[in-house]
N, C-alpha and C. Protein backbone atom coordinates (compact mmCIF):
# COMPACT_ATOMS: atom_id res chain seq x y z
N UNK A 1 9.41 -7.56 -10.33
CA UNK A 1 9.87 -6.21 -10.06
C UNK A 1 11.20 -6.30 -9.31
N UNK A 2 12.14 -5.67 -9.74
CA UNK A 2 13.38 -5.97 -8.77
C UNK A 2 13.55 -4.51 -8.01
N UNK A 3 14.57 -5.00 -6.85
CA UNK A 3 14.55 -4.07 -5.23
C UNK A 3 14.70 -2.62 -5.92
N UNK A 4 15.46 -1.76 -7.03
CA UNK A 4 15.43 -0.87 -7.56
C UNK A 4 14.01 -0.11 -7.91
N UNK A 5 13.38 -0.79 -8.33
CA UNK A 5 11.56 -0.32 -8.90
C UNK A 5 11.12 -0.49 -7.51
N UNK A 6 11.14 -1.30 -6.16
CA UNK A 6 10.37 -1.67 -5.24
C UNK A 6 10.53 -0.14 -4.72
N UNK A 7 12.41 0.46 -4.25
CA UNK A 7 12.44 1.28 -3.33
C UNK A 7 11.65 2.41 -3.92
N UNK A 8 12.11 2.62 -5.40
CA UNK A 8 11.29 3.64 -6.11
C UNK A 8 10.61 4.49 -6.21
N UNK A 9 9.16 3.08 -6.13
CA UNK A 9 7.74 3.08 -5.79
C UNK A 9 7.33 3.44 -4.23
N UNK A 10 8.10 2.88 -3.32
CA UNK A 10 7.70 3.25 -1.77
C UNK A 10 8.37 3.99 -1.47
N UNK A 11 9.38 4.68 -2.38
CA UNK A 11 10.08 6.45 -1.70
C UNK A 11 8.66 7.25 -2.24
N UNK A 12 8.04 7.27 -3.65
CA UNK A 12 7.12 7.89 -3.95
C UNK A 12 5.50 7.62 -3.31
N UNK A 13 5.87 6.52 -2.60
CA UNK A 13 4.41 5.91 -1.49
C UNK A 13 4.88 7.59 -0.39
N UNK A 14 5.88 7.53 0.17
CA UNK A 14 5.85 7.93 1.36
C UNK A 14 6.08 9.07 0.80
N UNK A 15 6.43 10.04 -0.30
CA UNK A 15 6.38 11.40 -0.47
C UNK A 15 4.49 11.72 -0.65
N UNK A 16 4.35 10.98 -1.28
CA UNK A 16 2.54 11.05 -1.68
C UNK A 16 1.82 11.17 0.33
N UNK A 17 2.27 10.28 0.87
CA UNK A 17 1.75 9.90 2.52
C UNK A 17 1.65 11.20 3.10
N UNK A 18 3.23 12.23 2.65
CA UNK A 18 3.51 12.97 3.66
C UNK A 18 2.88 14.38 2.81
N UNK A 19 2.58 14.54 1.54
CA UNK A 19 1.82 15.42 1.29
C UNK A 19 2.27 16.49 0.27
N UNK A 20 3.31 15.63 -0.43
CA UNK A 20 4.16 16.04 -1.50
C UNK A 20 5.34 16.84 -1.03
N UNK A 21 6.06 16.92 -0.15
CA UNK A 21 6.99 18.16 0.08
C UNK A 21 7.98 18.29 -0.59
N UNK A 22 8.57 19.67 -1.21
CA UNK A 22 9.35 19.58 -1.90
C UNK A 22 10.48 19.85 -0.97
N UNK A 23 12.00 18.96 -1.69
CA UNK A 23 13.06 18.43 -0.52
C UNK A 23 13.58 17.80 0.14
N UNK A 24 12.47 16.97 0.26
CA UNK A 24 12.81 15.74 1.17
C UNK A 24 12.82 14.02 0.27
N UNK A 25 13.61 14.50 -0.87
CA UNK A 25 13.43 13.07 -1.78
C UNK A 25 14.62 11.99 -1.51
N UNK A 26 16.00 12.67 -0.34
CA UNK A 26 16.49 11.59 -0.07
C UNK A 26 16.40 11.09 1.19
N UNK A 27 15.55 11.86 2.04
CA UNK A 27 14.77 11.04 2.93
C UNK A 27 13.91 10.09 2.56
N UNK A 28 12.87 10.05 1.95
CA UNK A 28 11.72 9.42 1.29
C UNK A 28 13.01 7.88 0.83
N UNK A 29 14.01 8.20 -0.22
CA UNK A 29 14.65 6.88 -0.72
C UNK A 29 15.49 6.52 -0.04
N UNK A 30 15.98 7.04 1.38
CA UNK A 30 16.81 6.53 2.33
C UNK A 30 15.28 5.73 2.92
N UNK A 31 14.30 6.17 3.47
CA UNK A 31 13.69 5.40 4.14
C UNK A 31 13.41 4.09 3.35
N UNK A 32 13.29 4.53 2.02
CA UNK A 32 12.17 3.34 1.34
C UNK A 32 13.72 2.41 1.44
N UNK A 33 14.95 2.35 1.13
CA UNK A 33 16.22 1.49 1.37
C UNK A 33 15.56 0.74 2.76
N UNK A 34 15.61 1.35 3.39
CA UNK A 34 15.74 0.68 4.68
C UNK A 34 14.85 -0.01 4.96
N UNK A 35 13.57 0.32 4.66
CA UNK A 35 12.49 -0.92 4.47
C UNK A 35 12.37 -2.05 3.42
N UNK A 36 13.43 -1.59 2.68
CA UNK A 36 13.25 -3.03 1.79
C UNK A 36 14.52 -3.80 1.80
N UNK A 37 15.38 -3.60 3.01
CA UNK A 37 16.42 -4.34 3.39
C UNK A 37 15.88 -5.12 5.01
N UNK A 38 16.04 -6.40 4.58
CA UNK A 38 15.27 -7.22 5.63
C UNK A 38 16.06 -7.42 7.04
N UNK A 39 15.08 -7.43 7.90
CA UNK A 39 16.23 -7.14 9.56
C UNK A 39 16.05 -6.31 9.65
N UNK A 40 16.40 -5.14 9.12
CA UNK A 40 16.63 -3.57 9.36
C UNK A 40 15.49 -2.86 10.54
N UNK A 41 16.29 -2.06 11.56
CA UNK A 41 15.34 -1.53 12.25
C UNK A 41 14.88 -0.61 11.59
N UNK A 42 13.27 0.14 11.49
CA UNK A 42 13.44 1.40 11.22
C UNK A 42 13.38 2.28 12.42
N UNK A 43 14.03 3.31 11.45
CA UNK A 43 14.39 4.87 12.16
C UNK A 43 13.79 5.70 12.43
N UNK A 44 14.06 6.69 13.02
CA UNK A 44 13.61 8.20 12.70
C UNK A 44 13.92 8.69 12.04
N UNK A 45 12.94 9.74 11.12
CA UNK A 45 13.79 10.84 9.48
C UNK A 45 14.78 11.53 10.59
N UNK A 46 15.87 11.87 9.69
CA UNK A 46 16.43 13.04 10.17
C UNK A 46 15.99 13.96 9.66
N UNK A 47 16.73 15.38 10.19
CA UNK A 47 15.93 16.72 10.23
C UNK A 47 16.42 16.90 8.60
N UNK A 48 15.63 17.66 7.98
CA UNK A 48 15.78 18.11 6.79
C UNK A 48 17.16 18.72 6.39
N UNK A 49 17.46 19.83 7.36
CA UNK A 49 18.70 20.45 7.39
C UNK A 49 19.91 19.28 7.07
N UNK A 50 20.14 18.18 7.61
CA UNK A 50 20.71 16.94 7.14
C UNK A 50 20.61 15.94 5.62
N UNK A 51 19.85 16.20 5.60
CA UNK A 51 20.29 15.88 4.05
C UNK A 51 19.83 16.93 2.79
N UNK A 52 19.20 18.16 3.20
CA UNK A 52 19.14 19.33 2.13
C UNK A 52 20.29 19.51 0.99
N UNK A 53 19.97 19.38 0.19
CA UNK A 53 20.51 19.36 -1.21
C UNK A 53 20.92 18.17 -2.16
N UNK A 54 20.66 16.61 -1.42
CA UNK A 54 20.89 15.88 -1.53
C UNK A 54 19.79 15.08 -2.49
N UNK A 55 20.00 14.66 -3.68
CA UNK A 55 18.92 14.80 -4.70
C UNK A 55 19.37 13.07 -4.98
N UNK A 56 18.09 12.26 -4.98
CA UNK A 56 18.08 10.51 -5.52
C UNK A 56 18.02 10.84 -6.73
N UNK A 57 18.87 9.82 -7.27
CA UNK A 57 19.08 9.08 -8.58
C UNK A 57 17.40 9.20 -9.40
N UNK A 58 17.50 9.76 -10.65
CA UNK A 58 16.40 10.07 -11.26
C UNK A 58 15.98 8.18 -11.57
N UNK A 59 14.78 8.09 -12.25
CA UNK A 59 14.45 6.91 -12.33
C UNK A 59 14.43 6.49 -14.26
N UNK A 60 14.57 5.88 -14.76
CA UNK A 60 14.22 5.69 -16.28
C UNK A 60 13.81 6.86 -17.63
N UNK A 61 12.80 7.72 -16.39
CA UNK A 61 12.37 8.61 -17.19
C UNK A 61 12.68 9.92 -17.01
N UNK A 62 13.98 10.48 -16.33
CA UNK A 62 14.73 11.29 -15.82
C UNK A 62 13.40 11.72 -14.38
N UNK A 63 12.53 11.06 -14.15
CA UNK A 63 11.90 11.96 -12.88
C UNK A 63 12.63 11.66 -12.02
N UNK A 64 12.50 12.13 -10.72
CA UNK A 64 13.22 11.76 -9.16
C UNK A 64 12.48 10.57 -8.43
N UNK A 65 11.09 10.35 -9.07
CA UNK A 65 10.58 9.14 -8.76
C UNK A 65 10.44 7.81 -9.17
């Protein structure tokens, strides 16, 4: 599986975690980046208002996941 399918899958781990919200999909693939870059501290999300409108790269099958 290469780092592209990994972040993917654990942006859609952590939208599923948090209870589906709609909006927050480049939080979810900013976080899942940051956990699959090694060293990296993790963060705190920022507030929604901060990245609102900001839409991840669809995946193979035009979904957002």
């Amino acid at each position: 599986m290469n780092d592209e399918q990994r972040i993917r899958e654990r942006a859609y781990q952590i939208w599923e975690e948090e209870g589906q919200p709609e909006g927050k999909e480049a939080e979810h693939w900013r976080r899942a980046r940051e956990e699959a870059e090694p060293g990296q501290p993790q963060s705190e999300p920022p507030t929604d208002s901060l990245e609102s409108g900001a839409t991840p790269p669809p995946n193979d099958s035009g979904r957002r996941y």
